[in-house]
Protein backbone atom coordinates (compact mmCIF):
# COMPACT_ATOMS: atom_id res chain seq x y z
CA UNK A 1 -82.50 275.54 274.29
CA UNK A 2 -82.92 277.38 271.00
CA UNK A 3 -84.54 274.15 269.57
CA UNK A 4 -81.33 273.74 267.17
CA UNK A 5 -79.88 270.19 266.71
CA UNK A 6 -81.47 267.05 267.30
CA UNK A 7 -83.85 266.40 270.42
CA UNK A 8 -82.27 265.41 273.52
CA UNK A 9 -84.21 262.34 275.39
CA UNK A 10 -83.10 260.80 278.52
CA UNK A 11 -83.68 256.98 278.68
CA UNK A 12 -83.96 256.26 282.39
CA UNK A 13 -83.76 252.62 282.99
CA UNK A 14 -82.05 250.93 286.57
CA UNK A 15 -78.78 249.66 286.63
CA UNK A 16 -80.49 245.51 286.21
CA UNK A 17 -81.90 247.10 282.45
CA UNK A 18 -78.89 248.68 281.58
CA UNK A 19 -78.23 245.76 278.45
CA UNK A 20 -82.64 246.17 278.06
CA UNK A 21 -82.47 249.39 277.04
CA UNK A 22 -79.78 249.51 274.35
CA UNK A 23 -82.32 248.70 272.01
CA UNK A 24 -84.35 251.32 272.29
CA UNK A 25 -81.36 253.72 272.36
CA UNK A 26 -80.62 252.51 269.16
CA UNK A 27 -84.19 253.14 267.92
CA UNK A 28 -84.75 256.79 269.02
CA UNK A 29 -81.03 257.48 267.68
CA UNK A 30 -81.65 255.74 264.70
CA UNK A 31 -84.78 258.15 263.92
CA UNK A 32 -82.74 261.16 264.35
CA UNK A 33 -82.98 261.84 268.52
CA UNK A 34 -80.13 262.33 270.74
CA UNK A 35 -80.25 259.97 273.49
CA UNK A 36 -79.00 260.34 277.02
CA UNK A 37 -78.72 257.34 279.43
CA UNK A 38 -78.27 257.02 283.29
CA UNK A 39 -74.79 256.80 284.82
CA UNK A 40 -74.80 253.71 285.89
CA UNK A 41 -71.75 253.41 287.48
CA UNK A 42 -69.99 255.47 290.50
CA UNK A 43 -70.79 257.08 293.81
CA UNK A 44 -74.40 257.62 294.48
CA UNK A 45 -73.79 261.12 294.93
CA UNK A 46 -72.38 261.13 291.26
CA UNK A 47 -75.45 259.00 289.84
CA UNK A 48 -77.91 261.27 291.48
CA UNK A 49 -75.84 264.40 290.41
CA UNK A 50 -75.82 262.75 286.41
CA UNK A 51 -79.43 261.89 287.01
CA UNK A 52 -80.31 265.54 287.64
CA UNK A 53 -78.34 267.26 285.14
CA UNK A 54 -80.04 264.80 282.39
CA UNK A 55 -83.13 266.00 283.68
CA UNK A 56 -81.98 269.57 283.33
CA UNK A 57 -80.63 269.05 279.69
CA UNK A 58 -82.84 266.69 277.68
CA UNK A 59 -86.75 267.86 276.45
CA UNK A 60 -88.16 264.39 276.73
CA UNK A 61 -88.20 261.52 278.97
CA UNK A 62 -88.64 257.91 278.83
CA UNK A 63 -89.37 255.95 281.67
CA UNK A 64 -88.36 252.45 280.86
CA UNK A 65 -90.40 250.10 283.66
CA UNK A 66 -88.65 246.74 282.95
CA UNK A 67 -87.58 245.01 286.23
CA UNK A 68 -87.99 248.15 288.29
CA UNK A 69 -91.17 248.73 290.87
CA UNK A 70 -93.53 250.80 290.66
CA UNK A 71 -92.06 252.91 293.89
CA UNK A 72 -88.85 253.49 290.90
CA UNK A 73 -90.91 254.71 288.47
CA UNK A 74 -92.98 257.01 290.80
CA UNK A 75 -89.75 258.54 292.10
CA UNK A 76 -88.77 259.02 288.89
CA UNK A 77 -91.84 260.90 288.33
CA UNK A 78 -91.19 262.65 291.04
CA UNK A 79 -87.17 263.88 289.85
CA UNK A 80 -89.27 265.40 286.30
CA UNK A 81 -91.33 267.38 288.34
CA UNK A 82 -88.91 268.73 291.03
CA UNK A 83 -86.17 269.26 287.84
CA UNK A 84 -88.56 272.70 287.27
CA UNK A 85 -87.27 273.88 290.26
CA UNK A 86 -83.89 272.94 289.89
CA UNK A 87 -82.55 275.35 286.75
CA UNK A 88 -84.85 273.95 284.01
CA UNK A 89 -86.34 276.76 282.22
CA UNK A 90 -88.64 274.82 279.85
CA UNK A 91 -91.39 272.23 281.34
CA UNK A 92 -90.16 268.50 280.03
CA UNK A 93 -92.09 268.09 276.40
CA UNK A 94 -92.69 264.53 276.43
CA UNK A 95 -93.03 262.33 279.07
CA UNK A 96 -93.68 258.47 278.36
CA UNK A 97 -93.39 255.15 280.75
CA UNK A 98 -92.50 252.58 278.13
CA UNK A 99 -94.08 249.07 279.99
CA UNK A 100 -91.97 246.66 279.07
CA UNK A 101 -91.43 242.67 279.86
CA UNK A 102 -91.99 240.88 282.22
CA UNK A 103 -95.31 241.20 282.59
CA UNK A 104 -96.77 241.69 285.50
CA UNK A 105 -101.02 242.92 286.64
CA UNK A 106 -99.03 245.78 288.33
CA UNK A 107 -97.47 246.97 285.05
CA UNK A 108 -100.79 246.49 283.50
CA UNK A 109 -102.81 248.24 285.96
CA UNK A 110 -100.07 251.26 285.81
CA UNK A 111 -101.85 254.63 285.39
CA UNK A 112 -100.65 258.13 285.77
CA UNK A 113 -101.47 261.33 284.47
CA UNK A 114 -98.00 262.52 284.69
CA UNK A 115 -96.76 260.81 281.19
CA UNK A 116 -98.32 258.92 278.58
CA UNK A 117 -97.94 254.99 279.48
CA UNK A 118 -96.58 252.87 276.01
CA UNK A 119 -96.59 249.24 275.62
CA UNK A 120 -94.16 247.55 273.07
CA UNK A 121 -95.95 244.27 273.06
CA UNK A 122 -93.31 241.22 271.69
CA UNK A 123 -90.41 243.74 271.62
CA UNK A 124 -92.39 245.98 268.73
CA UNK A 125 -90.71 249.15 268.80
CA UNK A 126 -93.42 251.06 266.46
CA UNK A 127 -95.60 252.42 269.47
CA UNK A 128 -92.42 254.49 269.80
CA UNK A 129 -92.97 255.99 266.56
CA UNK A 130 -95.73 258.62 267.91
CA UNK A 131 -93.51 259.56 270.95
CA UNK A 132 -90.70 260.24 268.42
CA UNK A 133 -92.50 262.33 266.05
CA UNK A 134 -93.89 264.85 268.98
CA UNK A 135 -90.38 265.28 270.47
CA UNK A 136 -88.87 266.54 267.28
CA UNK A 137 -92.00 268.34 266.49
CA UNK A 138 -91.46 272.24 267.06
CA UNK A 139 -94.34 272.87 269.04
């Protein structure tokens, strides 16, 4: 990466969110961020292969926990950390879990020092606005 062009993020989100997320894809691409989401449909050899590849590509990831479990979101966790050893040169910049609806005490009781956890309560799309501003930042 040479840091030209627009940030690349990858949106994970499980096939059941795919309609969820288009919200937020239009949100990060509205404030100038490339956005990359799952491959949704095909073998599961070519979902996981499309799954890894994003994680090789983008600088950021966003975790979206909507109807997924917790186990999803861990293993997703998981991918971002074993992408290092899998051709990506650069450590992921930005890591966020974005807790979204419905609610649920595990949601809210959802810790982990792997990425920053960000709740959009009612759909509000602002708490974003931090996340966005430190993926395009050069540092």
């Amino acid at each position: 990466e040479s840091g030209e062009g627009p940030r690349g993020v990858y949106l994970m989100a499980p096939p059941d969110d795919e309609e969820k997320i288009e919200t937020i894809e239009d949100y990060l691409f509205e404030n100038g961020l490339e956005v990359v989401i799952p491959v949704f449909t095909g073998t599961e050899a070519e979902v996981s292969e499309a799954h890894m590849e994003n994680l090789r590509i983008c600088d950021s990831v966003l975790i979206y926990f909507g109807s997924a479990t917790r186990q999803w979101v861990n293993m997703k966790l998981n991918n971002m950390i074993k992408a290092s050893g899998q051709g990506r040169t650069l450590p992921i910049r930005e890591k966020v879990i974005l807790i979204a609806p419905p609610d649920s005490r595990h949601k809210e009781r959802y810790r982990s020092h792997l990425a920053e956890i960000i709740q959009t309560p009612d759909g509000d799309l602002g708490p974003l606005d931090s996340f966005i501003t430190k993926v395009k930042s050069k540092d």
